[in-house]
Protein backbone atom coordinates (compact mmCIF):
# COMPACT_ATOMS: atom_id res chain seq x y z
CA UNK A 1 0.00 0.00 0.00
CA UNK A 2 1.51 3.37 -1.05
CA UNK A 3 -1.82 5.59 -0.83
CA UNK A 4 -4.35 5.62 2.14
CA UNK A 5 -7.69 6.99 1.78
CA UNK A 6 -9.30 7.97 4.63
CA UNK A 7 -12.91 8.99 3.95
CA UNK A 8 -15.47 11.24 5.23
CA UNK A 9 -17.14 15.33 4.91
CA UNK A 10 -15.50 18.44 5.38
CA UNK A 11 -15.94 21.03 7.66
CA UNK A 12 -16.62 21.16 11.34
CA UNK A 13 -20.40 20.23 10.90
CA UNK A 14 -19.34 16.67 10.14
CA UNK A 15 -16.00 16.57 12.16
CA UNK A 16 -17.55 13.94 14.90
CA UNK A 17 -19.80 11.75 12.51
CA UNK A 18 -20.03 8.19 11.77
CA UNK A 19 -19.21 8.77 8.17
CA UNK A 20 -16.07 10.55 8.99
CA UNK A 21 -14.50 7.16 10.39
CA UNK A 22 -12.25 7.54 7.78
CA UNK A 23 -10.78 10.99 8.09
CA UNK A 24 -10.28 10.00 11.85
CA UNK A 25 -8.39 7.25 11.14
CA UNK A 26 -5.87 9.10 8.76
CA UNK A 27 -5.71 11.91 11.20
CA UNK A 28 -4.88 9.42 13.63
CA UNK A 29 -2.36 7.84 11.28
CA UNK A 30 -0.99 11.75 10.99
CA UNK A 31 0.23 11.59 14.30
CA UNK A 32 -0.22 15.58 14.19
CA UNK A 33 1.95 16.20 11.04
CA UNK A 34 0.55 19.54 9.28
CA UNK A 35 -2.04 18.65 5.87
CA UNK A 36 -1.13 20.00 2.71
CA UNK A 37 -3.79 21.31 0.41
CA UNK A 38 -4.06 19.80 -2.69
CA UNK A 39 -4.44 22.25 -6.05
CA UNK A 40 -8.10 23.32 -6.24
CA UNK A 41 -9.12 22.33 -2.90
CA UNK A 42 -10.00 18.76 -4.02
CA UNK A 43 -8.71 17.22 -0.63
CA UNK A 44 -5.93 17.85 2.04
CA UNK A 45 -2.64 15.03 1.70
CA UNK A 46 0.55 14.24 3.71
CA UNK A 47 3.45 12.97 2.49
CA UNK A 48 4.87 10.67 4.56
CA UNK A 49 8.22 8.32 4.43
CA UNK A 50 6.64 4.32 4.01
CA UNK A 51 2.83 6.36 1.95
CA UNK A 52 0.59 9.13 1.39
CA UNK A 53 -2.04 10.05 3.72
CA UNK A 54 -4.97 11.57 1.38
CA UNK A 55 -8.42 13.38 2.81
CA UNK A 56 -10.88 13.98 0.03
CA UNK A 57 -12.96 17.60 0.60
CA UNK A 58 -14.80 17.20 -2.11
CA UNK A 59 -17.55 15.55 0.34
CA UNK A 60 -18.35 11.59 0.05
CA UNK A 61 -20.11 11.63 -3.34
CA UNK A 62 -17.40 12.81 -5.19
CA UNK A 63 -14.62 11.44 -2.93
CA UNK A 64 -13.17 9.31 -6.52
CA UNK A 65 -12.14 13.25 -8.24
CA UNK A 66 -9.37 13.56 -5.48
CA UNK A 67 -8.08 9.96 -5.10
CA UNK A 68 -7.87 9.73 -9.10
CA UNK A 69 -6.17 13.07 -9.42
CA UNK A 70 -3.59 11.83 -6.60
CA UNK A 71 -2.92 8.58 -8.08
CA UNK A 72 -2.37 9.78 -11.41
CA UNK A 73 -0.01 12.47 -10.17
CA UNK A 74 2.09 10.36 -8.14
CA UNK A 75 1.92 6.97 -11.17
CA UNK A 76 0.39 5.02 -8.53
CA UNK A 77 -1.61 2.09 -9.65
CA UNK A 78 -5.97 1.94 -8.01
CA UNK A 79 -4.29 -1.57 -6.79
CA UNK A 80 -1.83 0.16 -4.25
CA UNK A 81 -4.23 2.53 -2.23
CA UNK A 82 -6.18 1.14 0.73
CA UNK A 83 -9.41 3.38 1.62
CA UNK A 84 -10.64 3.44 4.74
CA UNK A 85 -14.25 4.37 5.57
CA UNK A 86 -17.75 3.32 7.50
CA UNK A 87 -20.06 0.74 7.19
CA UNK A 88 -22.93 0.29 9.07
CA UNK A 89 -23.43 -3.02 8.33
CA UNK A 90 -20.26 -4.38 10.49
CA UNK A 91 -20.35 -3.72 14.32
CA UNK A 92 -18.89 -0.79 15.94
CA UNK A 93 -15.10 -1.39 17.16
CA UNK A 94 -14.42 -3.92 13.62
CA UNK A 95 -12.60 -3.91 10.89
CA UNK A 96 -12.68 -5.19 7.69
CA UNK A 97 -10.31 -5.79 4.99
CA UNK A 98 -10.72 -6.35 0.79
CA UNK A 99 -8.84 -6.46 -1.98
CA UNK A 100 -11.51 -5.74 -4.20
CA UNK A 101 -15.41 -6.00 -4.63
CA UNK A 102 -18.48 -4.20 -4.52
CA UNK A 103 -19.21 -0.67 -2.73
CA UNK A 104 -21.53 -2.28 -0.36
CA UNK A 105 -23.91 0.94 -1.17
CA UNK A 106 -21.09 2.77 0.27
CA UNK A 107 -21.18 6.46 -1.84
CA UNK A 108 -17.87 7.27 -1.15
CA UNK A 109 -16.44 4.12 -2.56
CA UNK A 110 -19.02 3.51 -5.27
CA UNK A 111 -17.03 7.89 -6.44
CA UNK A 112 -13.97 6.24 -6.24
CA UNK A 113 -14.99 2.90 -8.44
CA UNK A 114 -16.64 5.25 -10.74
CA UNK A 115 -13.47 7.73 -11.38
CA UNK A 116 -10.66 5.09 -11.35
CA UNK A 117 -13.01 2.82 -13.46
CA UNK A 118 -12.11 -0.88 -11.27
CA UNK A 119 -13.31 -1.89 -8.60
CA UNK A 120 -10.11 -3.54 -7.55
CA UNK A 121 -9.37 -1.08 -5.15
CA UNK A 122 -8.35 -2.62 -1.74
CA UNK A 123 -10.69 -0.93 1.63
CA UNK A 124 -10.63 -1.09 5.03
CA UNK A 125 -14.06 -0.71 6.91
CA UNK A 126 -14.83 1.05 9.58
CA UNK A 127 -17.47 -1.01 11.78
CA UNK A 128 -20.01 1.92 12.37
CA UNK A 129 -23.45 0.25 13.27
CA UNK A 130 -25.77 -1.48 13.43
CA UNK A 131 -27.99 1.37 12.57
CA UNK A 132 -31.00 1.08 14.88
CA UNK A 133 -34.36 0.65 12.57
CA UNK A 134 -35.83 3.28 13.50
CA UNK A 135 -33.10 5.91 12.21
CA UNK A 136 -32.51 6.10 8.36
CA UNK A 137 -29.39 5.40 6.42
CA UNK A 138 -28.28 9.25 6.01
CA UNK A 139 -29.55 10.15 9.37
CA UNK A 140 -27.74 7.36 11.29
CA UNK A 141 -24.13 8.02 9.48
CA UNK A 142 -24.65 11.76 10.07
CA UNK A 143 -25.11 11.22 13.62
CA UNK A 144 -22.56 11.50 15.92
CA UNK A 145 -20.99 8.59 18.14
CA UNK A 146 -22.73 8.43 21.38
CA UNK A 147 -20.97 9.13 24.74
CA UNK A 148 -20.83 5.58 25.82
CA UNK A 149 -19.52 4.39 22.20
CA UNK A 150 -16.31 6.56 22.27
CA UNK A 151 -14.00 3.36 23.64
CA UNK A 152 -15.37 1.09 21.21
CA UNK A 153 -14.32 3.98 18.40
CA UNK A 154 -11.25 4.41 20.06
CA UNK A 155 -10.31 0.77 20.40
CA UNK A 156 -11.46 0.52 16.66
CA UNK A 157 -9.24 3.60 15.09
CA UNK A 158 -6.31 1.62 17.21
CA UNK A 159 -6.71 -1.54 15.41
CA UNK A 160 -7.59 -0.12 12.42
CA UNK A 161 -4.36 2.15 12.63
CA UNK A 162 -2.41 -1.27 13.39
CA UNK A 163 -3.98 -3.03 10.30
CA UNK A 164 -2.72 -0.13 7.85
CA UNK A 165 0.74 -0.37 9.06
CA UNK A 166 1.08 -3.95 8.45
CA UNK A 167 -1.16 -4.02 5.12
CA UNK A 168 2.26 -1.19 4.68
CA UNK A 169 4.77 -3.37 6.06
CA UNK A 170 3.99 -6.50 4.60
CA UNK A 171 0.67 -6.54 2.54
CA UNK A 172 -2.55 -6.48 2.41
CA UNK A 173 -3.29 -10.45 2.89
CA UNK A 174 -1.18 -10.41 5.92
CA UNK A 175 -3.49 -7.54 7.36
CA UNK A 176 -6.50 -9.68 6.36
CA UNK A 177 -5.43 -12.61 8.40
CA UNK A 178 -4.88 -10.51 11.33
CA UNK A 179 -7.53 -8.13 11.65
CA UNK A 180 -10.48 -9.51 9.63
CA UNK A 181 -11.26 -11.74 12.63
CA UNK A 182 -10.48 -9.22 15.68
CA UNK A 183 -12.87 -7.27 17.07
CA UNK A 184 -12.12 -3.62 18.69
């Protein structure tokens, strides 16, 4: 993995959601380190010395415009980024790895599929749910995580911050074998 995609919304509205799992993990992956801005305000990126650390701005429907302009700046192939985001279909505190598939309705990814044109893209989940049924969809990933769900997120960005470096380190199979089955 050269490239990791964390994603989520901009802006201080959305700072605290469940759909920015993904900017909180590669903030937490940042370790501090000052964001550059990319040209045109398409997303915020750090260049770091093992990968790239990428936020789109561009908000989740369009979160594909920034990862394809990065990767084609940098030559990097849609098979060496890992993106990171929420899914409300996995518990909160786990993770998932892929090396490929389908967006699982996921907006965010479905952008990225669309603008890189595979869906061979490798993704790390972010266990956000389960979404109670009496909240929608949009509702439940714009909401933010409760007061008593804060470990569970914390435990989860932990694990999921582990999982990236090794899916660095060694690769992404590796990762799978060690995180797919843990729980946060």
């Amino acid at each position: 993995m050269r490239v990791i995609v964390g994603l989520g919304n901009p802006g201080a509205r959305y700072a605290y959601t469940r759909h920015n799992a993904g900017f909180m993990l590669v903030d937490a992956l940042a370790e501090g380190a000052l964001w550059k801005s990319w040209p045109g305000g398409l997303g915020d990126y750090l260049v770091l010395p093992d990968f790239i650390l990428a936020k789109p701005l561009t908000y989740m429907n369009e979160s594909g415009r920034f990862v394809t302009a990065l990767l084609h700046f940098y030559k990097i192939p849609p098979s060496e980024v890992l993106v990171c985001f929420d899914d409300m279909s996995i518990p909160l505190g786990q993770v998932r790895l892929r090396e490929q598939g389908s967006s699982g309705g996921h907006n965010g990814m479905r952008s990225v599929f669309e603008e890189l044109k595979t869906d061979k893209v490798p993704r790390l989940r972010l266990g956000i749910g389960p979404r109670p049924p009496m909240i929608d969809g949009a509702s439940f990933v714009l909401g933010t995580f409760a007061k008593e769900e804060r470990p569970a997120l914390d435990k989860m960005i932990s694990l999921a911050k582990e999982a990236v470096l090794l899916a660095v380190k060694a690769d992404i199979a590796c990762a799978m074998s060690r995180y797919n089955t843990q729980n946060a």
